[in-house]
PDB file of N, CA and C in Angstrom:
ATOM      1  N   UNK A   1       0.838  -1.180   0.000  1.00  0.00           N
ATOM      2  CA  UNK A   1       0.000   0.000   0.000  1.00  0.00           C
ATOM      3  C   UNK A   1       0.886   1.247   0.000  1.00  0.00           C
ATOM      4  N   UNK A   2       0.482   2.032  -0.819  1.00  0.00           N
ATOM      5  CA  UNK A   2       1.401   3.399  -0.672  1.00  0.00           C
ATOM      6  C   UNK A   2       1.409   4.274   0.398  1.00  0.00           C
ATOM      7  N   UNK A   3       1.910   4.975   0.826  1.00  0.00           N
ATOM      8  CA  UNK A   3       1.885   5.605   1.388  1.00  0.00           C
ATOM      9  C   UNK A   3       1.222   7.279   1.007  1.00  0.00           C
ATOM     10  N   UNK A   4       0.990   8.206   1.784  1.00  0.00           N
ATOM     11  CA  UNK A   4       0.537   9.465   1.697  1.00  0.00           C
ATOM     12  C   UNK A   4       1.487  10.404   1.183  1.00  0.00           C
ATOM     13  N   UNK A   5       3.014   9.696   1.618  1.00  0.00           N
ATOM     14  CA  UNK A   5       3.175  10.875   0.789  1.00  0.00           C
ATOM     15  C   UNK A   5       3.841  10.388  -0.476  1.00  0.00           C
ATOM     16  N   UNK A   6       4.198   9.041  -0.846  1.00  0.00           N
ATOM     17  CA  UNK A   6       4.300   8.525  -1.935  1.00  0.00           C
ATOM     18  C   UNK A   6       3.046   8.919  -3.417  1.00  0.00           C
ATOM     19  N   UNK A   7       1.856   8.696  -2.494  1.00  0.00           N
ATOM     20  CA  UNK A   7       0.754   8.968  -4.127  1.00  0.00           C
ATOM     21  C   UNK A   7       0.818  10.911  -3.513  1.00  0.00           C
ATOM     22  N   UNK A   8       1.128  11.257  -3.321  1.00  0.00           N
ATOM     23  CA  UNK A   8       1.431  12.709  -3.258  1.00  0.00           C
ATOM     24  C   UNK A   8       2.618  13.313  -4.513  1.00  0.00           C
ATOM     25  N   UNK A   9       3.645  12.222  -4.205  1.00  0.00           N
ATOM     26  CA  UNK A   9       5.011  12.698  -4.759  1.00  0.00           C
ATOM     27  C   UNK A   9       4.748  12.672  -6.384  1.00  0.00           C
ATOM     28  N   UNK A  10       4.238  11.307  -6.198  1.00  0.00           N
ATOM     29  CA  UNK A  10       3.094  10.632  -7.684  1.00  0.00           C
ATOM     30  C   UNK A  10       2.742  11.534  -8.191  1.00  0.00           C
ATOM     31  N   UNK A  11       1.558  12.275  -7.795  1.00  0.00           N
ATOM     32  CA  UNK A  11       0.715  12.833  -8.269  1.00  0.00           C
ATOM     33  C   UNK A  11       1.187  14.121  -8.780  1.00  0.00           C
ATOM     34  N   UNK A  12       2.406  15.016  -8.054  1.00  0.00           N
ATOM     35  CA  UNK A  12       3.178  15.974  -8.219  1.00  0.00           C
ATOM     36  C   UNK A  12       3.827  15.943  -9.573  1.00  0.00           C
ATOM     37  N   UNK A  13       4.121  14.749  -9.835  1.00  0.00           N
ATOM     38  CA  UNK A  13       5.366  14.220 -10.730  1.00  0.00           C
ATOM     39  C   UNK A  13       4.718  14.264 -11.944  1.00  0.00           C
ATOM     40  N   UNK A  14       3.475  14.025 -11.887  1.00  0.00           N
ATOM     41  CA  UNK A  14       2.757  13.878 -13.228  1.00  0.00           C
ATOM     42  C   UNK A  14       1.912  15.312 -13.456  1.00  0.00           C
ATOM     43  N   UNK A  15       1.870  16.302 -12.567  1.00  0.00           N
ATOM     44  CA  UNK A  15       2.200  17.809 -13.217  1.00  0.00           C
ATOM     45  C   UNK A  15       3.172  17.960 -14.419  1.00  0.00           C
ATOM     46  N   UNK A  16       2.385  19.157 -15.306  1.00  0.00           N
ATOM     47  CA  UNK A  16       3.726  19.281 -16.357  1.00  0.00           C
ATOM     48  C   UNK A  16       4.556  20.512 -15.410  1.00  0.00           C
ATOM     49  N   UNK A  17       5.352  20.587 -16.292  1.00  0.00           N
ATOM     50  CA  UNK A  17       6.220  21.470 -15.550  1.00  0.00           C
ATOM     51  C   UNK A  17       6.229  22.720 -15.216  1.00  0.00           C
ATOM     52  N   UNK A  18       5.392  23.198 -15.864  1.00  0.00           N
ATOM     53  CA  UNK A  18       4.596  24.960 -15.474  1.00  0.00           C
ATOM     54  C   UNK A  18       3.535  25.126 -14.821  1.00  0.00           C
ATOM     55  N   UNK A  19       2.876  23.502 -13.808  1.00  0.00           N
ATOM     56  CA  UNK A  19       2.100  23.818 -13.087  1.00  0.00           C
ATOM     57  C   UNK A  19       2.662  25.022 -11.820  1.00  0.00           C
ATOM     58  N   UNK A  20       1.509  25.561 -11.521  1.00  0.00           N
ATOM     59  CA  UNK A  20       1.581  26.282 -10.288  1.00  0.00           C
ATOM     60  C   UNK A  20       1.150  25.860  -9.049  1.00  0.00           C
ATOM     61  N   UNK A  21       1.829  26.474  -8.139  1.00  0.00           N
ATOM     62  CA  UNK A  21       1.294  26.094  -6.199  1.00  0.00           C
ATOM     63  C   UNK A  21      -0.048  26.108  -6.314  1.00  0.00           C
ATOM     64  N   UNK A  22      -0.997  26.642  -6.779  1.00  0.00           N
ATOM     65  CA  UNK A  22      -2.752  25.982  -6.727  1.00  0.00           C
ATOM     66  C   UNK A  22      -2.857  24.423  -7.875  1.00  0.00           C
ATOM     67  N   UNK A  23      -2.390  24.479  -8.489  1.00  0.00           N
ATOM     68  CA  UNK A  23      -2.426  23.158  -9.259  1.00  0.00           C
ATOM     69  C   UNK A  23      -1.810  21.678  -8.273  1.00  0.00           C
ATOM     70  N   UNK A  24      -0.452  22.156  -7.349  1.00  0.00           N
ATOM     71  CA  UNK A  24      -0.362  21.135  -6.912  1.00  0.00           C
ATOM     72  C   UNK A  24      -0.980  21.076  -5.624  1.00  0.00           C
ATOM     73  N   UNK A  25      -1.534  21.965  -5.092  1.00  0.00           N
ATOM     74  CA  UNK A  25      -2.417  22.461  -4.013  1.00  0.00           C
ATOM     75  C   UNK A  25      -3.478  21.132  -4.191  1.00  0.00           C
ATOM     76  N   UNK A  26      -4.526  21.837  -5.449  1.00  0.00           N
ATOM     77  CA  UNK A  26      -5.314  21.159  -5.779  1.00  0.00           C
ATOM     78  C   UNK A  26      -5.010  19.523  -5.795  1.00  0.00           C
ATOM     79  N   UNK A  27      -4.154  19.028  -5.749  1.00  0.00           N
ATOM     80  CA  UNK A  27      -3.940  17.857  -6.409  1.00  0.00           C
ATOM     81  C   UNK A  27      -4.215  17.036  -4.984  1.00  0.00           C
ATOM     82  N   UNK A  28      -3.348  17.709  -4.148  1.00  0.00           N
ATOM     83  CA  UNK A  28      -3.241  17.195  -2.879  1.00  0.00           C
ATOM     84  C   UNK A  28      -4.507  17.175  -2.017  1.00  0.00           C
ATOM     85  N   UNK A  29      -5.608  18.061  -2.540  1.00  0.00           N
ATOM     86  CA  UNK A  29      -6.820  18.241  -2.023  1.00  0.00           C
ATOM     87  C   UNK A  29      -7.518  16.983  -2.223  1.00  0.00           C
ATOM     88  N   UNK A  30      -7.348  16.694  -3.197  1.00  0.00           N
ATOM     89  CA  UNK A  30      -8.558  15.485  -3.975  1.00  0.00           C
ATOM     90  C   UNK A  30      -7.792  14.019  -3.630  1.00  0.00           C
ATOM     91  N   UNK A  31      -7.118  14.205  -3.380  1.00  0.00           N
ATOM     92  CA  UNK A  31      -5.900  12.914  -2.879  1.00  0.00           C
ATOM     93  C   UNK A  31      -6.500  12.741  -1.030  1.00  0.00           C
ATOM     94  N   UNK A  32      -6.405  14.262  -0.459  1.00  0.00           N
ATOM     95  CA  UNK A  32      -6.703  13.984   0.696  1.00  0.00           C
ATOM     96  C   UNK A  32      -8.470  13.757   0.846  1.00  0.00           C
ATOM     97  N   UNK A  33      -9.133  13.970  -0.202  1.00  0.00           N
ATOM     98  CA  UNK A  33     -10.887  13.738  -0.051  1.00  0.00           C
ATOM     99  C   UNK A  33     -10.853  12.220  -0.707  1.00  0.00           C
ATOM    100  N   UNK A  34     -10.331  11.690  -1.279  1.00  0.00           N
ATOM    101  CA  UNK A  34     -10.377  10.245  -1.892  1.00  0.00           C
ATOM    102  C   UNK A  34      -9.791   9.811  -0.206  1.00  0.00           C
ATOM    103  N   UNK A  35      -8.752   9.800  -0.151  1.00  0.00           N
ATOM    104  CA  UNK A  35      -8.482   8.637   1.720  1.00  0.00           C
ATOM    105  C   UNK A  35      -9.080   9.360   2.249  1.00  0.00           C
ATOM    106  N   UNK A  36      -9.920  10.153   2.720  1.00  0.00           N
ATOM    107  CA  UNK A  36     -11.448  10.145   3.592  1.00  0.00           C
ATOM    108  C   UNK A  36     -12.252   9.427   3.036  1.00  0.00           C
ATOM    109  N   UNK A  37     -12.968   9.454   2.008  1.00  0.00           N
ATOM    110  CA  UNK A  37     -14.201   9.134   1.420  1.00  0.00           C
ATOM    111  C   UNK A  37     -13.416   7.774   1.913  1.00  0.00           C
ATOM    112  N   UNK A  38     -12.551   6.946   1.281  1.00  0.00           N
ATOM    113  CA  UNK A  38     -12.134   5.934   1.654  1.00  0.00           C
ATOM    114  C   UNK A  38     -12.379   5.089   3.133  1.00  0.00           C
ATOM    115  N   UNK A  39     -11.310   5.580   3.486  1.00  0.00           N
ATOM    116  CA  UNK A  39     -11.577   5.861   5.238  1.00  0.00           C
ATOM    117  C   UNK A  39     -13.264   5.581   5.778  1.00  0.00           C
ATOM    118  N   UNK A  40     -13.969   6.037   5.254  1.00  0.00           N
ATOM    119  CA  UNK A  40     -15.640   6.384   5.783  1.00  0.00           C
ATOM    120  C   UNK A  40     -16.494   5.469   5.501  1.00  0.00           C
ATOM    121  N   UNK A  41     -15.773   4.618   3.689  1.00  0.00           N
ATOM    122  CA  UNK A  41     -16.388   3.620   3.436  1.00  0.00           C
ATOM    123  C   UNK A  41     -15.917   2.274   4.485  1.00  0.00           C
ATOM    124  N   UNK A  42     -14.703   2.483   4.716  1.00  0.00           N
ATOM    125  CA  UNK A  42     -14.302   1.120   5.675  1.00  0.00           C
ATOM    126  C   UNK A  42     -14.877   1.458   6.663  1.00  0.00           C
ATOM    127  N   UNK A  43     -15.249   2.670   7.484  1.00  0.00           N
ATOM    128  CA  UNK A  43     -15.801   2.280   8.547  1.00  0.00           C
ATOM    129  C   UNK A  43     -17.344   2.356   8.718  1.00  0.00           C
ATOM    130  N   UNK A  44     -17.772   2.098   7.263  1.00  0.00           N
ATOM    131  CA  UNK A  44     -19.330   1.883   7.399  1.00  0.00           C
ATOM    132  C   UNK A  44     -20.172   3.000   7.730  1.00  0.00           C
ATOM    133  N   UNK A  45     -19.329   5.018   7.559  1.00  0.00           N
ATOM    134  CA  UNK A  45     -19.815   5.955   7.731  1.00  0.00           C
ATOM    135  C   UNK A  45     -20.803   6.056   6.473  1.00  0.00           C
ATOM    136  N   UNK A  46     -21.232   5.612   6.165  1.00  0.00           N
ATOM    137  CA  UNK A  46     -22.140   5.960   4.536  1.00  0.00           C
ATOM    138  C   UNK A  46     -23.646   6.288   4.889  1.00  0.00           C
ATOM    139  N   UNK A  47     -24.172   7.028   3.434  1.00  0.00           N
ATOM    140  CA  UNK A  47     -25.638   6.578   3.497  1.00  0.00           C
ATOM    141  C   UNK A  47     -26.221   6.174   2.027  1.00  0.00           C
ATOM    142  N   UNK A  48     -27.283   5.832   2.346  1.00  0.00           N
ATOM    143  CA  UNK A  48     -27.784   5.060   0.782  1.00  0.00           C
ATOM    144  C   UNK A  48     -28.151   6.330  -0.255  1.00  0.00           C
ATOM    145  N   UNK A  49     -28.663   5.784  -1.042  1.00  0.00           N
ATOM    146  CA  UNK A  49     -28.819   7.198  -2.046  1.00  0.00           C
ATOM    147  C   UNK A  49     -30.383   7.374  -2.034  1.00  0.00           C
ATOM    148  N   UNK A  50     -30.770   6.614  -1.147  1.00  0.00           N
ATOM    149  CA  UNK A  50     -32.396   7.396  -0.455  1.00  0.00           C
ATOM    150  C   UNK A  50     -31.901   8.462  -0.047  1.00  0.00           C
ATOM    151  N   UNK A  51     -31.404   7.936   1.515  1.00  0.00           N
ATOM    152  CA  UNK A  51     -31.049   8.966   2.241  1.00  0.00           C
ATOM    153  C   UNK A  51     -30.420  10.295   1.574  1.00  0.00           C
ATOM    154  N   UNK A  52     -29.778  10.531   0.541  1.00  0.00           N
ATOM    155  CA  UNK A  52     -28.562  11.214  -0.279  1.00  0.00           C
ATOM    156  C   UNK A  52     -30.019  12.024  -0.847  1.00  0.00           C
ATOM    157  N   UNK A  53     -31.148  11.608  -1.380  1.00  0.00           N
ATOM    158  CA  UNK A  53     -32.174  12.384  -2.210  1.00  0.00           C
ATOM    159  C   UNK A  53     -33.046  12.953  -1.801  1.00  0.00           C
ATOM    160  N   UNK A  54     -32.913  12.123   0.128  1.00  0.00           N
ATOM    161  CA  UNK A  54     -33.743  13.100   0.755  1.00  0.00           C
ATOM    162  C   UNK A  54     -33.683  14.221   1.278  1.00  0.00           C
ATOM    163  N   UNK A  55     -31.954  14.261   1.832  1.00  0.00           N
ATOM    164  CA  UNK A  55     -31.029  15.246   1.970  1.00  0.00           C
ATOM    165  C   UNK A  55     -31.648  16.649   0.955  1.00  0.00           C
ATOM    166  N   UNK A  56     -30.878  16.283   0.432  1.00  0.00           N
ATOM    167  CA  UNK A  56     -30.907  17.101  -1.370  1.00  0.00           C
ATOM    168  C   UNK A  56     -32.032  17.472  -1.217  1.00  0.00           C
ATOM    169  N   UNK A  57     -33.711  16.848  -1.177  1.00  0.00           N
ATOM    170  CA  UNK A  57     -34.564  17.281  -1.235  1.00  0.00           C
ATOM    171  C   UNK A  57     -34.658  18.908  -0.234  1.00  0.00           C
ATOM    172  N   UNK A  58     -33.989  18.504   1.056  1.00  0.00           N
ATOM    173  CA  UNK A  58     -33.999  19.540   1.826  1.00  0.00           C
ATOM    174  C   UNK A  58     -33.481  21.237   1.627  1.00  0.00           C
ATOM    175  N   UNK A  59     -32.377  20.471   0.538  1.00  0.00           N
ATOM    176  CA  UNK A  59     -31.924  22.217   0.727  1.00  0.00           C
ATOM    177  C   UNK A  59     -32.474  22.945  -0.112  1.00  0.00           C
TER     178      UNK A  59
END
């Protein structure tokens, strides 16, 4: 399993080379919301996509 800051370094690396500090900003954002979302599914934090439409219905 990789590590955090391995698919980080990854993900950096495959910037072209005129990305900017919000590009790799960004990168690291969606890296750190994928191992949550992750994270939430192993521990059975979820809800169904009832629940998800009833939500939604609310706002």
């Amino acid at each position: 399993m990789e590590t955090l800051k391995e698919k980080s370094i990854e993900a950096i690396s495959k910037l072209p080379n005129n990305a900017n500090i919000d590009d790799i900003m960004y990168r690291l954002y969606v890296i750190d919301k994928i191992r949550k979302g992750e994270k939430a599914v192993k521990e059975g934090k979820t809800i169904s996509t009832e629940e998800l439409r009833k939500e939604i219905e609310s706002w």
